[in-house]
PDB file of N, CA and C in Angstrom:
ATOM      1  N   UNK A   1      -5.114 -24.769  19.069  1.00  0.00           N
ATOM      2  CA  UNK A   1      -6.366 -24.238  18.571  1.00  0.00           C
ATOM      3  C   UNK A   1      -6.118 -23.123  17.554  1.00  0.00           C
ATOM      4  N   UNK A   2      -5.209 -22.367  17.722  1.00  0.00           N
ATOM      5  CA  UNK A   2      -4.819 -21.315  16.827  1.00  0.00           C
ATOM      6  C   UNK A   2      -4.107 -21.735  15.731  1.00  0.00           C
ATOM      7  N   UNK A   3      -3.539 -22.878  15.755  1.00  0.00           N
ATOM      8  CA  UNK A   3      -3.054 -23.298  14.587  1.00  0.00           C
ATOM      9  C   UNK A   3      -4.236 -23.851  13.196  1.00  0.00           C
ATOM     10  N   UNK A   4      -5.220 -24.224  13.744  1.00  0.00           N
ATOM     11  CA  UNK A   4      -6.567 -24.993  13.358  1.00  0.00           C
ATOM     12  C   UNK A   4      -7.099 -23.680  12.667  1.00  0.00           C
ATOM     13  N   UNK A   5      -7.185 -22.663  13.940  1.00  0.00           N
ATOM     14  CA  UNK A   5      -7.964 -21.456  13.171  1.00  0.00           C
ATOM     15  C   UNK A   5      -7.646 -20.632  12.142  1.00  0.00           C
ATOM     16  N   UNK A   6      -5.779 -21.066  11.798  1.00  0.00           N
ATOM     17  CA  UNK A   6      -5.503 -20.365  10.711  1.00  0.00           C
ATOM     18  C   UNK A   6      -5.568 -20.933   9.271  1.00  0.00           C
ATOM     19  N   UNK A   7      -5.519 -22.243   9.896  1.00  0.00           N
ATOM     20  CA  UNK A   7      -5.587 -23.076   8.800  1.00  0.00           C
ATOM     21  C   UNK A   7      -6.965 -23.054   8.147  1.00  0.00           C
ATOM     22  N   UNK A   8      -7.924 -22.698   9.006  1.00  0.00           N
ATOM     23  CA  UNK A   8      -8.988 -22.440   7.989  1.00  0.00           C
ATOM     24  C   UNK A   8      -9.340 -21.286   7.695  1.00  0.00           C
ATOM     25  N   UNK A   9      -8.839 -20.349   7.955  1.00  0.00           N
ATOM     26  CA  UNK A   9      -8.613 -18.995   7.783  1.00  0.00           C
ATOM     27  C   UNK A   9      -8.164 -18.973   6.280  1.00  0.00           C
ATOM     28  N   UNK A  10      -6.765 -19.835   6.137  1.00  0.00           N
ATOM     29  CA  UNK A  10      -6.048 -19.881   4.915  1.00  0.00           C
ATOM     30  C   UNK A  10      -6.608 -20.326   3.799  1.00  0.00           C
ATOM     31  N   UNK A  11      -7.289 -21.725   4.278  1.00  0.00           N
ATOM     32  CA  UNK A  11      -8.226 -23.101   3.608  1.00  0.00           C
ATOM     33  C   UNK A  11      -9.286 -21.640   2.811  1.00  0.00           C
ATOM     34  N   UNK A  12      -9.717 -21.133   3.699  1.00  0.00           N
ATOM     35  CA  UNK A  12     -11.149 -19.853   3.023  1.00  0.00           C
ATOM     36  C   UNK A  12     -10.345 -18.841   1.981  1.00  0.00           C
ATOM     37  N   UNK A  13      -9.084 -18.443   2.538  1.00  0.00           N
ATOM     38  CA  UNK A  13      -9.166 -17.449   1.722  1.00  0.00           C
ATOM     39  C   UNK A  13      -8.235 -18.142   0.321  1.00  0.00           C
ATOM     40  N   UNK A  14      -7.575 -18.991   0.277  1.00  0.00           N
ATOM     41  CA  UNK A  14      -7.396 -20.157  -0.721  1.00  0.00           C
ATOM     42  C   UNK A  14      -8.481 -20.237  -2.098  1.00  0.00           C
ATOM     43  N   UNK A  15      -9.396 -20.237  -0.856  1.00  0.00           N
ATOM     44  CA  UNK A  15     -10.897 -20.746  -2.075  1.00  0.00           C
ATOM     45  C   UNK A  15     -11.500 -19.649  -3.244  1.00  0.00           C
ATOM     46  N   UNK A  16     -11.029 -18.153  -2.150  1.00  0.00           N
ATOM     47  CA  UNK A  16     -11.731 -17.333  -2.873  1.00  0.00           C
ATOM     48  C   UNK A  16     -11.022 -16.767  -3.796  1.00  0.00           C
ATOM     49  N   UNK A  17      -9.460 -17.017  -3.384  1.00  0.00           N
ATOM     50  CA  UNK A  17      -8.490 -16.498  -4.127  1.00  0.00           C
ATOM     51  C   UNK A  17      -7.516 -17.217  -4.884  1.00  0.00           C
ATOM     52  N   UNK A  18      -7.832 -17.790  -5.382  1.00  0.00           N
ATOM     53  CA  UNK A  18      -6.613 -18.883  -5.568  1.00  0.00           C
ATOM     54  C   UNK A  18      -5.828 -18.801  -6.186  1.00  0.00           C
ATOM     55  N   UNK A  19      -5.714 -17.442  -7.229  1.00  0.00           N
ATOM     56  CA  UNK A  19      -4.731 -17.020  -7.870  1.00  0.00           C
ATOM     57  C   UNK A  19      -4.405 -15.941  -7.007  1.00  0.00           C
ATOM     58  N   UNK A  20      -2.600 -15.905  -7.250  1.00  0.00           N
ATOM     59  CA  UNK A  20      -1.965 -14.560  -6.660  1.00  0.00           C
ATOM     60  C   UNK A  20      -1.635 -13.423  -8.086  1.00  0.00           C
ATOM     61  N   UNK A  21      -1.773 -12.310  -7.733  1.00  0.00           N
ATOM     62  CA  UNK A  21      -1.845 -11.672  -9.173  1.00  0.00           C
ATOM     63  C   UNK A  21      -0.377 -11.570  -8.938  1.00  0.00           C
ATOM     64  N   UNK A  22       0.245 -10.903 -10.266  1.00  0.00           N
ATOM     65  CA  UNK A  22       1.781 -10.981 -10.278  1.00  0.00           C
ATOM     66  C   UNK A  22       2.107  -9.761  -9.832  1.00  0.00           C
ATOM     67  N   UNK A  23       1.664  -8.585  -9.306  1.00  0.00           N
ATOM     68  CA  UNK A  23       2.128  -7.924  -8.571  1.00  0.00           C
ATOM     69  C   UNK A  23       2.786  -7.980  -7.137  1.00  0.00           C
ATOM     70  N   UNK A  24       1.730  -9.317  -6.334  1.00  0.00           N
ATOM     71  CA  UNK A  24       1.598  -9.771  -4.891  1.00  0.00           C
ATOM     72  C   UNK A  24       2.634 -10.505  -5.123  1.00  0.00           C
ATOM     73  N   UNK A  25       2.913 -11.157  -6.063  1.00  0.00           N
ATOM     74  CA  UNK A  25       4.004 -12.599  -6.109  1.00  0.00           C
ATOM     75  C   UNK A  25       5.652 -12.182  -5.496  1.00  0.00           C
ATOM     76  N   UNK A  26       6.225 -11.659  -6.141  1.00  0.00           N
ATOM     77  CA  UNK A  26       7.356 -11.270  -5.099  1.00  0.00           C
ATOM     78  C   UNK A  26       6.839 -10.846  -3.406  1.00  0.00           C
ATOM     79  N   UNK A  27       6.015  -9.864  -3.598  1.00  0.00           N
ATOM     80  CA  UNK A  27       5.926  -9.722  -1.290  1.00  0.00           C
ATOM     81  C   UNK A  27       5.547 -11.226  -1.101  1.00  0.00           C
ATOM     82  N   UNK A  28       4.783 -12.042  -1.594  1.00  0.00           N
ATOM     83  CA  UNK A  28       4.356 -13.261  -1.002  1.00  0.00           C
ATOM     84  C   UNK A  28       5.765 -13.878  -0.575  1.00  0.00           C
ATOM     85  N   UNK A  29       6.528 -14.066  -2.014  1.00  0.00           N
ATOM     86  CA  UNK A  29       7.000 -14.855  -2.112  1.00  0.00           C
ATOM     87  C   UNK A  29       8.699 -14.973  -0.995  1.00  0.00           C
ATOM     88  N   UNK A  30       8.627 -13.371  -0.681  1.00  0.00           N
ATOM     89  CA  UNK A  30       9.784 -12.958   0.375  1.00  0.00           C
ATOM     90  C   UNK A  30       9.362 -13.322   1.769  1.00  0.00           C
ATOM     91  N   UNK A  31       7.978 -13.126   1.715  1.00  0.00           N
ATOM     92  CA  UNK A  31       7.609 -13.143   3.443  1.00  0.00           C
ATOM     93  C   UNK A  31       7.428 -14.633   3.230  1.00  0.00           C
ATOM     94  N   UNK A  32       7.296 -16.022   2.437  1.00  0.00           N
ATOM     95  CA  UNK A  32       7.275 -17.163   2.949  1.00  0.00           C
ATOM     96  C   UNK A  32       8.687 -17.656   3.227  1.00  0.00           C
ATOM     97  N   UNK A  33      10.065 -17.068   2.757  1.00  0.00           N
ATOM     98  CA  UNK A  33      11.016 -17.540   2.643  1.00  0.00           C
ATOM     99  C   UNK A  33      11.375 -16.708   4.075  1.00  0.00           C
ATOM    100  N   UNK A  34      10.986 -15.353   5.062  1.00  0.00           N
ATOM    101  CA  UNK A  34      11.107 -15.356   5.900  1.00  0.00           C
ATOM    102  C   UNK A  34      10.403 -15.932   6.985  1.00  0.00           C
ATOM    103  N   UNK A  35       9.158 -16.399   6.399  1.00  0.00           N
ATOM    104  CA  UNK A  35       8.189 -17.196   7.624  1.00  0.00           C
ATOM    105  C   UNK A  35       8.660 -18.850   7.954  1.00  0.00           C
ATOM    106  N   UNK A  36       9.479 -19.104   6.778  1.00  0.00           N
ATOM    107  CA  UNK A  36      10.375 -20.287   6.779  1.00  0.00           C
ATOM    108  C   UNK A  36      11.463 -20.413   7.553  1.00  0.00           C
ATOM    109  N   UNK A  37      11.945 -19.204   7.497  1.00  0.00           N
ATOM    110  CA  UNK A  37      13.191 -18.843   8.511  1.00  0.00           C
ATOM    111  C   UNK A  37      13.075 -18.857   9.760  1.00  0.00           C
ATOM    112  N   UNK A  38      11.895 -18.338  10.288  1.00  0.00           N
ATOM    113  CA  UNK A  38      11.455 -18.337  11.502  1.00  0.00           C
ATOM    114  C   UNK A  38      10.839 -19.748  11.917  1.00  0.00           C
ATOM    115  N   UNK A  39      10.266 -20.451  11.092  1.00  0.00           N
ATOM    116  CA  UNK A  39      10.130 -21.796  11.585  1.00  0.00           C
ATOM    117  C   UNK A  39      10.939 -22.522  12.016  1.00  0.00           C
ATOM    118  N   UNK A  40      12.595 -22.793  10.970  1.00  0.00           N
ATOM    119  CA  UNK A  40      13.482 -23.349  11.139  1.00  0.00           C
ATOM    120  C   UNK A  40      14.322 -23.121  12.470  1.00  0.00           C
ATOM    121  N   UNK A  41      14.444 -21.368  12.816  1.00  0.00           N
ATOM    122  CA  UNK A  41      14.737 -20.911  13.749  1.00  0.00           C
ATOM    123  C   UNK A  41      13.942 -21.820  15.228  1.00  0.00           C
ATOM    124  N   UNK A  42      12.515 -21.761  15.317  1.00  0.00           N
ATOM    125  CA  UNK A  42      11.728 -22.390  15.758  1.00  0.00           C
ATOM    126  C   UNK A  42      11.969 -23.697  16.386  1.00  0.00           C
ATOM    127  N   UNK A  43      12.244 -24.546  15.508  1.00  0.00           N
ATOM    128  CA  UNK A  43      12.480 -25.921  15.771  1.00  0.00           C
ATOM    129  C   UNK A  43      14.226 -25.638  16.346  1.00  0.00           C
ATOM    130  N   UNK A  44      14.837 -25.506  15.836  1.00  0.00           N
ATOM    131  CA  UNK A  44      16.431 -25.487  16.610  1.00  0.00           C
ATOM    132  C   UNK A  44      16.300 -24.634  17.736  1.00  0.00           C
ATOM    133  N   UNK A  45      15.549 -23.505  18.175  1.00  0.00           N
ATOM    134  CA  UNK A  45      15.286 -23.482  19.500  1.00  0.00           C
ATOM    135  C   UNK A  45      14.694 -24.589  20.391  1.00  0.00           C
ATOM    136  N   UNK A  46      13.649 -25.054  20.013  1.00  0.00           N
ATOM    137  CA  UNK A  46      13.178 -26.297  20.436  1.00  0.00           C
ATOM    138  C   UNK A  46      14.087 -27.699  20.597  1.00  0.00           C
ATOM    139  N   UNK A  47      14.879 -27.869  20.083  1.00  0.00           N
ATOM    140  CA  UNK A  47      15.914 -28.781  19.861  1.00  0.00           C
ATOM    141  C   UNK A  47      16.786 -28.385  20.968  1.00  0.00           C
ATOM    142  N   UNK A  48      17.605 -27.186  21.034  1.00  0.00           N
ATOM    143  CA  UNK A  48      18.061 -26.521  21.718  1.00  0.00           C
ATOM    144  C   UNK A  48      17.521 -26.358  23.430  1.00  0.00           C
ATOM    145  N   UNK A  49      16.246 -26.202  23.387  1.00  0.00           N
ATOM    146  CA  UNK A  49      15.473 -26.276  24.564  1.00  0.00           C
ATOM    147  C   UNK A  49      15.147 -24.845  25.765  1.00  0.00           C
ATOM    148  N   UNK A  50      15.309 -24.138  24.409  1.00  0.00           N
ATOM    149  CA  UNK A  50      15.577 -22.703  24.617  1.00  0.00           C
ATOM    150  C   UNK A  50      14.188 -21.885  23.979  1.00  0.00           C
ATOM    151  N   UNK A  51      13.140 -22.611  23.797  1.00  0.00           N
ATOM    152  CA  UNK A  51      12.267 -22.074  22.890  1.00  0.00           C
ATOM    153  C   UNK A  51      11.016 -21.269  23.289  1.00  0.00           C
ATOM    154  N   UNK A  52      10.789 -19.819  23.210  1.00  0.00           N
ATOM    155  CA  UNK A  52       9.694 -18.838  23.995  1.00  0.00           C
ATOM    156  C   UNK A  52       8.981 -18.589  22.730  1.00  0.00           C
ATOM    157  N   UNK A  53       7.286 -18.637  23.037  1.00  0.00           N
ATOM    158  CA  UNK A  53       6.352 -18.219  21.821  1.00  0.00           C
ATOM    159  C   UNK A  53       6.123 -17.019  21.149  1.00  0.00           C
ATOM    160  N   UNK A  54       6.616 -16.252  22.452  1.00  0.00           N
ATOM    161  CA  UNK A  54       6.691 -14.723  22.182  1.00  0.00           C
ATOM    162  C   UNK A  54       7.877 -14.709  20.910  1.00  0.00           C
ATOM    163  N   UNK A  55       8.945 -14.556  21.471  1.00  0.00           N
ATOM    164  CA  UNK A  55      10.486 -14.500  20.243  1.00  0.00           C
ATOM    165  C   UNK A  55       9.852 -15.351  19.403  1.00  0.00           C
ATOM    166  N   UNK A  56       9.302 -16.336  18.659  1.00  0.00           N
ATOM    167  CA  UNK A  56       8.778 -17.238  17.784  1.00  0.00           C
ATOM    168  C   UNK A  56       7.895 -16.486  17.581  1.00  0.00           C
ATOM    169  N   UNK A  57       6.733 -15.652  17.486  1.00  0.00           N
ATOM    170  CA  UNK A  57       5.800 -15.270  16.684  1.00  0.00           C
ATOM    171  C   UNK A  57       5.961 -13.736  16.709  1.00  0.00           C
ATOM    172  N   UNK A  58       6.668 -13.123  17.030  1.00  0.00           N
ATOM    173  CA  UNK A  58       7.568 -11.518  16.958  1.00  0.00           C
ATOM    174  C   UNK A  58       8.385 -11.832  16.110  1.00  0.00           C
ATOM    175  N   UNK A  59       9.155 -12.907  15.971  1.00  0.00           N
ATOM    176  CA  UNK A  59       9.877 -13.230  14.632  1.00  0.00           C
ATOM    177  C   UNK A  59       9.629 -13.422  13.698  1.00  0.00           C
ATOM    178  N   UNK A  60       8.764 -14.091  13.721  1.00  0.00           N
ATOM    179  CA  UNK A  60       7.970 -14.539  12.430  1.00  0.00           C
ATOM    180  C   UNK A  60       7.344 -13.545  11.287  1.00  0.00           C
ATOM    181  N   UNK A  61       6.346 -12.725  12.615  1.00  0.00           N
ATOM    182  CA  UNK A  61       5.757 -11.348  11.706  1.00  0.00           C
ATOM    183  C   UNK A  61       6.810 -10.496  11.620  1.00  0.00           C
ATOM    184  N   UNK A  62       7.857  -9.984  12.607  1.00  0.00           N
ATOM    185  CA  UNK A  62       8.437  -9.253  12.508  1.00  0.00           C
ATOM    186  C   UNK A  62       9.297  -9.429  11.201  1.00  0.00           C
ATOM    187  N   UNK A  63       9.891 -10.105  10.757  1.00  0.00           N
ATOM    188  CA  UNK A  63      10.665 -11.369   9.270  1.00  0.00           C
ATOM    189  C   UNK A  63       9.939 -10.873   8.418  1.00  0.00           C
ATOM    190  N   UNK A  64       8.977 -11.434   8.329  1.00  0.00           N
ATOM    191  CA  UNK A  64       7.861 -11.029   7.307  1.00  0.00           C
ATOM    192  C   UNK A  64       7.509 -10.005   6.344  1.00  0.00           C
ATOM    193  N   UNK A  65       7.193  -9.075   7.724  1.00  0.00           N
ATOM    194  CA  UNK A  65       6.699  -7.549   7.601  1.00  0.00           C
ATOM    195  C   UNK A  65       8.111  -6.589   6.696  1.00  0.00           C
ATOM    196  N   UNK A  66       9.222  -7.117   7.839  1.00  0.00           N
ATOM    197  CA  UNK A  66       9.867  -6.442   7.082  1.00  0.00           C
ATOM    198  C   UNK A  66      10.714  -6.388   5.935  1.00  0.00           C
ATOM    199  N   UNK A  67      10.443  -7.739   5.910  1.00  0.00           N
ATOM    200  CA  UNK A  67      11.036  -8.330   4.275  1.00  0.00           C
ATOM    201  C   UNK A  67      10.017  -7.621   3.107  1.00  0.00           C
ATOM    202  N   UNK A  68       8.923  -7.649   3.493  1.00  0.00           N
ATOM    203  CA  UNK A  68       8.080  -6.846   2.767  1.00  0.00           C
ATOM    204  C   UNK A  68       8.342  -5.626   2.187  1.00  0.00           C
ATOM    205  N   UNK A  69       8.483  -5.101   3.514  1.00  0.00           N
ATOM    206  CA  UNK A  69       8.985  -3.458   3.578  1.00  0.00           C
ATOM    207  C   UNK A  69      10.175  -2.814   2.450  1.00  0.00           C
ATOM    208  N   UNK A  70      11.401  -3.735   2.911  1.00  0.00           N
ATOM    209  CA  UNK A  70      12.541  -4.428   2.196  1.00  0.00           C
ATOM    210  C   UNK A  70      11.595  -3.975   0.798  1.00  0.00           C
ATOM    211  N   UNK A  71      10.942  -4.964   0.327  1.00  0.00           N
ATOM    212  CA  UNK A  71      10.952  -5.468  -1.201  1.00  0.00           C
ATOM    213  C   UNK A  71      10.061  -4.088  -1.682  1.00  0.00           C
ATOM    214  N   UNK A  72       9.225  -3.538  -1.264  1.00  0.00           N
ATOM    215  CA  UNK A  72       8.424  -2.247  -1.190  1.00  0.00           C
ATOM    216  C   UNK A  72       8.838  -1.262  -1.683  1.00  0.00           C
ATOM    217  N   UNK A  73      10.279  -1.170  -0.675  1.00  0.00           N
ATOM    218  CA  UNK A  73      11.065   0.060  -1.212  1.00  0.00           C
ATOM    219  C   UNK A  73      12.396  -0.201  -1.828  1.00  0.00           C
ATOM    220  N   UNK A  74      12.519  -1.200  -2.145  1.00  0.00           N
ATOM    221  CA  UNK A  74      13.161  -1.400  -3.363  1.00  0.00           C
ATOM    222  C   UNK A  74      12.999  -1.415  -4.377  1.00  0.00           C
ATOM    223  N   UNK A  75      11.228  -1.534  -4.727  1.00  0.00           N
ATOM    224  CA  UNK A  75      10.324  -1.632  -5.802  1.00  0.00           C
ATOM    225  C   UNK A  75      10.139  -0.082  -6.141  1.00  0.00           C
ATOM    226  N   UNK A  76      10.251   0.452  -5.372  1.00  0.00           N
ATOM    227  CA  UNK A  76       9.823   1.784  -5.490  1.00  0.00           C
ATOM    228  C   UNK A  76      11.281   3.350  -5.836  1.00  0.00           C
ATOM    229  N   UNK A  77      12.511   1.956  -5.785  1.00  0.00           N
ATOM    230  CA  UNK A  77      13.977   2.837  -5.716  1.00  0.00           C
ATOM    231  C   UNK A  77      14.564   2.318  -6.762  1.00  0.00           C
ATOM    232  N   UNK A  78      13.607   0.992  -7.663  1.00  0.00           N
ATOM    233  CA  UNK A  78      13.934   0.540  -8.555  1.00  0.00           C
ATOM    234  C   UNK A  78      15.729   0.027  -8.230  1.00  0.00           C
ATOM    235  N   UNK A  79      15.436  -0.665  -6.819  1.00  0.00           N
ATOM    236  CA  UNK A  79      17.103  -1.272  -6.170  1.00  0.00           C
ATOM    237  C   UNK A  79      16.161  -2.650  -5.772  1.00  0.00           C
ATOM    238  N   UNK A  80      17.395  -3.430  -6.205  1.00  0.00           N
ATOM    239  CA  UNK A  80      16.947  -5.137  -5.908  1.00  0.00           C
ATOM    240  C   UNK A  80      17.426  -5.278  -3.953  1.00  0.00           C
ATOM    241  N   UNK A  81      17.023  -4.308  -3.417  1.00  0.00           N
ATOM    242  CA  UNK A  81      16.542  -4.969  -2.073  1.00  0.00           C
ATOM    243  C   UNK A  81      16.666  -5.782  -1.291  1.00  0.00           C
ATOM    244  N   UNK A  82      15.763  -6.425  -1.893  1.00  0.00           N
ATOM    245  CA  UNK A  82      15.178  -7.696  -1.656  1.00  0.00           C
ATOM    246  C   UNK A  82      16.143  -9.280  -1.757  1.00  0.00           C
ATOM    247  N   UNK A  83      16.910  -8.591  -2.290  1.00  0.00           N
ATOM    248  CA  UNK A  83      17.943  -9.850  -2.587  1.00  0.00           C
ATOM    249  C   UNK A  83      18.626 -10.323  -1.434  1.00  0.00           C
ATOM    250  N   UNK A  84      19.204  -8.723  -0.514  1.00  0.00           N
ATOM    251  CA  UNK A  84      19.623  -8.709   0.594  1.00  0.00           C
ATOM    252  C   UNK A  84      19.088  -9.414   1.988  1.00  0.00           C
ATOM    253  N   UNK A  85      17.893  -9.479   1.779  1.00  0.00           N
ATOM    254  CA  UNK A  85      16.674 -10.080   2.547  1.00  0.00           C
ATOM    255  C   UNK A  85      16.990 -11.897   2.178  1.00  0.00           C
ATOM    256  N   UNK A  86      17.100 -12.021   1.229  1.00  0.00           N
ATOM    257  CA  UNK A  86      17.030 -13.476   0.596  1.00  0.00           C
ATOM    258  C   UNK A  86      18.195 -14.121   1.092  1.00  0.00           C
ATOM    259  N   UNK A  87      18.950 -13.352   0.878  1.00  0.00           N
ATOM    260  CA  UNK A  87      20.865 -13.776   1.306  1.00  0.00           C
ATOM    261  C   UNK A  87      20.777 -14.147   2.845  1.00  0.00           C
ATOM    262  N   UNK A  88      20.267 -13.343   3.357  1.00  0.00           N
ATOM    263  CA  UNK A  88      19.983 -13.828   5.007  1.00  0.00           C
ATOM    264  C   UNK A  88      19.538 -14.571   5.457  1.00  0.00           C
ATOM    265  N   UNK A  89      18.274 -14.752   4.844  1.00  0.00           N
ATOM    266  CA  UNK A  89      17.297 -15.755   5.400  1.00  0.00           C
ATOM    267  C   UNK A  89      17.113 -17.132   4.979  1.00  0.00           C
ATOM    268  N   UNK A  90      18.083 -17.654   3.756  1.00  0.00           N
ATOM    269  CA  UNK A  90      18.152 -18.433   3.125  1.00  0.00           C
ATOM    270  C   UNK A  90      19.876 -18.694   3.973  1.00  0.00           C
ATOM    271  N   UNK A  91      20.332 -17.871   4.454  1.00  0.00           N
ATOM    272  CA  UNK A  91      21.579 -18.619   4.858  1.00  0.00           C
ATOM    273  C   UNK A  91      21.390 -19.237   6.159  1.00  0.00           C
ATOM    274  N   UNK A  92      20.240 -18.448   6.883  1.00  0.00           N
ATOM    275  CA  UNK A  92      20.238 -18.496   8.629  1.00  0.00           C
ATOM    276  C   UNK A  92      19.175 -19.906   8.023  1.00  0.00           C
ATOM    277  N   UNK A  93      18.193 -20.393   7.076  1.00  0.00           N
ATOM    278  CA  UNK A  93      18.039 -21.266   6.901  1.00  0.00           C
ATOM    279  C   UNK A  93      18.977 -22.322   7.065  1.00  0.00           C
ATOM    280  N   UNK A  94      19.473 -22.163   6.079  1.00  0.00           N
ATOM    281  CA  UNK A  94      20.514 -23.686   6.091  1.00  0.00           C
ATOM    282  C   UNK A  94      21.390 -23.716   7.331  1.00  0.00           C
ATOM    283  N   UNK A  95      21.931 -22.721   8.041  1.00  0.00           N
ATOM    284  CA  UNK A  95      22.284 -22.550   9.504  1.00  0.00           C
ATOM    285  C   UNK A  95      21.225 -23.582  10.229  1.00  0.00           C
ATOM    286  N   UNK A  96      20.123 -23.247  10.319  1.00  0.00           N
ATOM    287  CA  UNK A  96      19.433 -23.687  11.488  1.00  0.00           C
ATOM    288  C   UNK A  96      19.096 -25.711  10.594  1.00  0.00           C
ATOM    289  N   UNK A  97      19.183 -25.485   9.829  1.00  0.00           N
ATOM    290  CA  UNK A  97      18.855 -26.729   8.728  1.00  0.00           C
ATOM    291  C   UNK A  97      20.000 -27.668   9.605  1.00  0.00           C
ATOM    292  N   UNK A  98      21.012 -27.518   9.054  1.00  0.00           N
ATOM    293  CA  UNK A  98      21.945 -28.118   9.682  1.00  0.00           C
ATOM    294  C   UNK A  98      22.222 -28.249  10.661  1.00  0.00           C
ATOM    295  N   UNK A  99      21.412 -27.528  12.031  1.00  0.00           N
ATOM    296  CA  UNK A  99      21.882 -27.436  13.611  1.00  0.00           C
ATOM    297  C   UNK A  99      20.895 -28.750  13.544  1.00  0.00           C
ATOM    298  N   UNK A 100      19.839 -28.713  12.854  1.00  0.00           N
ATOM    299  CA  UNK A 100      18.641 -29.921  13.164  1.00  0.00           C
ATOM    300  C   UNK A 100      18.955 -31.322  12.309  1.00  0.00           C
ATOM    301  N   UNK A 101      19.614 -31.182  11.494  1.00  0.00           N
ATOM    302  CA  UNK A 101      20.245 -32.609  10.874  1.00  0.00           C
ATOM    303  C   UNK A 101      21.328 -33.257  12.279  1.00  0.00           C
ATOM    304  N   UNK A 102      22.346 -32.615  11.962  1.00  0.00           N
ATOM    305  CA  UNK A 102      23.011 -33.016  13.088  1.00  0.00           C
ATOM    306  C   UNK A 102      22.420 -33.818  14.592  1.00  0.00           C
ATOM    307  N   UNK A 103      21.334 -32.571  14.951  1.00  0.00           N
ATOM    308  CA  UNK A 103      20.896 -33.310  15.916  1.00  0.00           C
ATOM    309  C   UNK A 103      20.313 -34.352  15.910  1.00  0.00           C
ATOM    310  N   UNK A 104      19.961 -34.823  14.613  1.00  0.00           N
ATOM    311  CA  UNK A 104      19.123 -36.497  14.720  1.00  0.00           C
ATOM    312  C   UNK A 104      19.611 -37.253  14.275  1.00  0.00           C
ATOM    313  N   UNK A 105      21.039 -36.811  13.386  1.00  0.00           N
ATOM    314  CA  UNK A 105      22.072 -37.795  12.993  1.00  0.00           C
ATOM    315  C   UNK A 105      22.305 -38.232  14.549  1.00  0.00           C
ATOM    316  N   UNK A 106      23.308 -37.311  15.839  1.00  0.00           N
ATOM    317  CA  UNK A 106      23.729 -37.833  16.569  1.00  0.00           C
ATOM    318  C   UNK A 106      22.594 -38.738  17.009  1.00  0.00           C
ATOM    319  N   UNK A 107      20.989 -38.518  17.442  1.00  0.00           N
ATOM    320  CA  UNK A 107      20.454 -39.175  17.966  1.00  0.00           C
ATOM    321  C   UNK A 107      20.056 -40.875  17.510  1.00  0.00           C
ATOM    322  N   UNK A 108      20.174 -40.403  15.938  1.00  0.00           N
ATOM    323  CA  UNK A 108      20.231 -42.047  15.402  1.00  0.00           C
ATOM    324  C   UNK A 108      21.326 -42.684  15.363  1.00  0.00           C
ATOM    325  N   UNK A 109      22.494 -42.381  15.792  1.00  0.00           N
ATOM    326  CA  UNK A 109      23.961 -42.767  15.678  1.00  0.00           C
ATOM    327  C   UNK A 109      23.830 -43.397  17.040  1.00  0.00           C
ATOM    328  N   UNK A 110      23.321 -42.532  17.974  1.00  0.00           N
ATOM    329  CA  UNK A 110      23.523 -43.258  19.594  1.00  0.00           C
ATOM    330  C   UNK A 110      22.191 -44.161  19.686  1.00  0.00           C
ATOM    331  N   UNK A 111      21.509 -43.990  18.854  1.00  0.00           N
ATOM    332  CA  UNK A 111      20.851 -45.381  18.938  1.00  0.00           C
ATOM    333  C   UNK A 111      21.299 -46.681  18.402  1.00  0.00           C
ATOM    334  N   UNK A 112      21.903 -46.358  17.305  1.00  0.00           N
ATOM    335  CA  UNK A 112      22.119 -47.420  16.339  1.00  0.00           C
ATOM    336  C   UNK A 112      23.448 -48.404  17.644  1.00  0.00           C
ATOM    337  N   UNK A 113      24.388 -47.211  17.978  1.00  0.00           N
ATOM    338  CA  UNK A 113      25.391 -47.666  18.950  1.00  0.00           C
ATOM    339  C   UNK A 113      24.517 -48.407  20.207  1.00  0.00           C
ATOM    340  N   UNK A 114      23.541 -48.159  20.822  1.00  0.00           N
ATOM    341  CA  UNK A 114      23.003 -48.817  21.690  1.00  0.00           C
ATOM    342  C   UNK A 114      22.625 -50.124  21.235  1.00  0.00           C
ATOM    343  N   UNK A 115      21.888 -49.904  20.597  1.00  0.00           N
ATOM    344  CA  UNK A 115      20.703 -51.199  19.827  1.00  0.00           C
ATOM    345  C   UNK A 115      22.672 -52.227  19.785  1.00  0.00           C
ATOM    346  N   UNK A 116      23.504 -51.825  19.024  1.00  0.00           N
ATOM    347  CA  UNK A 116      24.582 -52.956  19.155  1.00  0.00           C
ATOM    348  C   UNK A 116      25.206 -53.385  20.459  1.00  0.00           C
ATOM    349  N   UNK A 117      25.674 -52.729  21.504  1.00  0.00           N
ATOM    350  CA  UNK A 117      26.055 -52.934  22.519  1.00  0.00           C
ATOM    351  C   UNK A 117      25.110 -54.008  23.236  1.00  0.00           C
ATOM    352  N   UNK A 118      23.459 -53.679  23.332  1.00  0.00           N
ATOM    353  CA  UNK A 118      22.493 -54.135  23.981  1.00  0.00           C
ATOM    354  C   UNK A 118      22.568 -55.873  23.439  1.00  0.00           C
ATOM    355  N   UNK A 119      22.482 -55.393  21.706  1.00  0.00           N
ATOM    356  CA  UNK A 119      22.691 -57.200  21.309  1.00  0.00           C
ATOM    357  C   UNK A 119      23.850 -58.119  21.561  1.00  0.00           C
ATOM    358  N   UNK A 120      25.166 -57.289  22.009  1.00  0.00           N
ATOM    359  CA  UNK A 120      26.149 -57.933  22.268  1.00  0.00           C
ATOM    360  C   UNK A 120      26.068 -59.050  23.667  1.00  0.00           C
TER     361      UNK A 120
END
């Protein structure tokens, strides 16, 4: 249900806003590459079978917020920050990217191996 409600939360404010001015564009654009992180994180917990909503949505904002923060006062120290933020979250990406390939390679591999054994 909360997923529904944000989505039209988003869907509304989409409508009214639909341009981002270029000031907002970097914070946007850091906190989706950490809200990405936390998704990916997300699913390889889930995969894993290790997965609590709490740590998943404390991560998420917590990622976010402070990637923000990050880019804020780097903006303000005239120091690229933010880059440091990017390096992380783009690596723990492809980290978790790859924990979830793997896992459906093996799972289509031990199928593919079944499905032959079964026809034998």
């Amino acid at each position: 249900m909360a997923i529904i409600i944000g989505c039209i939360i988003g869907a509304i404010i989409g409508f009214f806003m639909p341009i981002i001015p270029y000031t907002y564009s970097g914070y946007l654009a850091i906190a989706i590459i950490a809200a990405l992180d936390s998704v990916f994180g997300g699913i390889t917990a889930t995969l894993n079978k290790n997965f609590d909503l709490k740590i998943f949505v404390s991560g998420f904002f917590g990622n976010a917020i402070l990637s923000i923060l990050l880019t804020y006062l780097g903006q303000r120290l005239n120091v690229d920050i933010y880059l440091a933020a990017i390096v992380v979250f783009v690596g723990r990406m492809f980290n978790n990217l790859s924990i979830i390939r793997r896992y459906y390679m093996e799972k289509f591999i031990n199928y593919r191996e079944n499905k032959v054994k079964k026809s034998q």
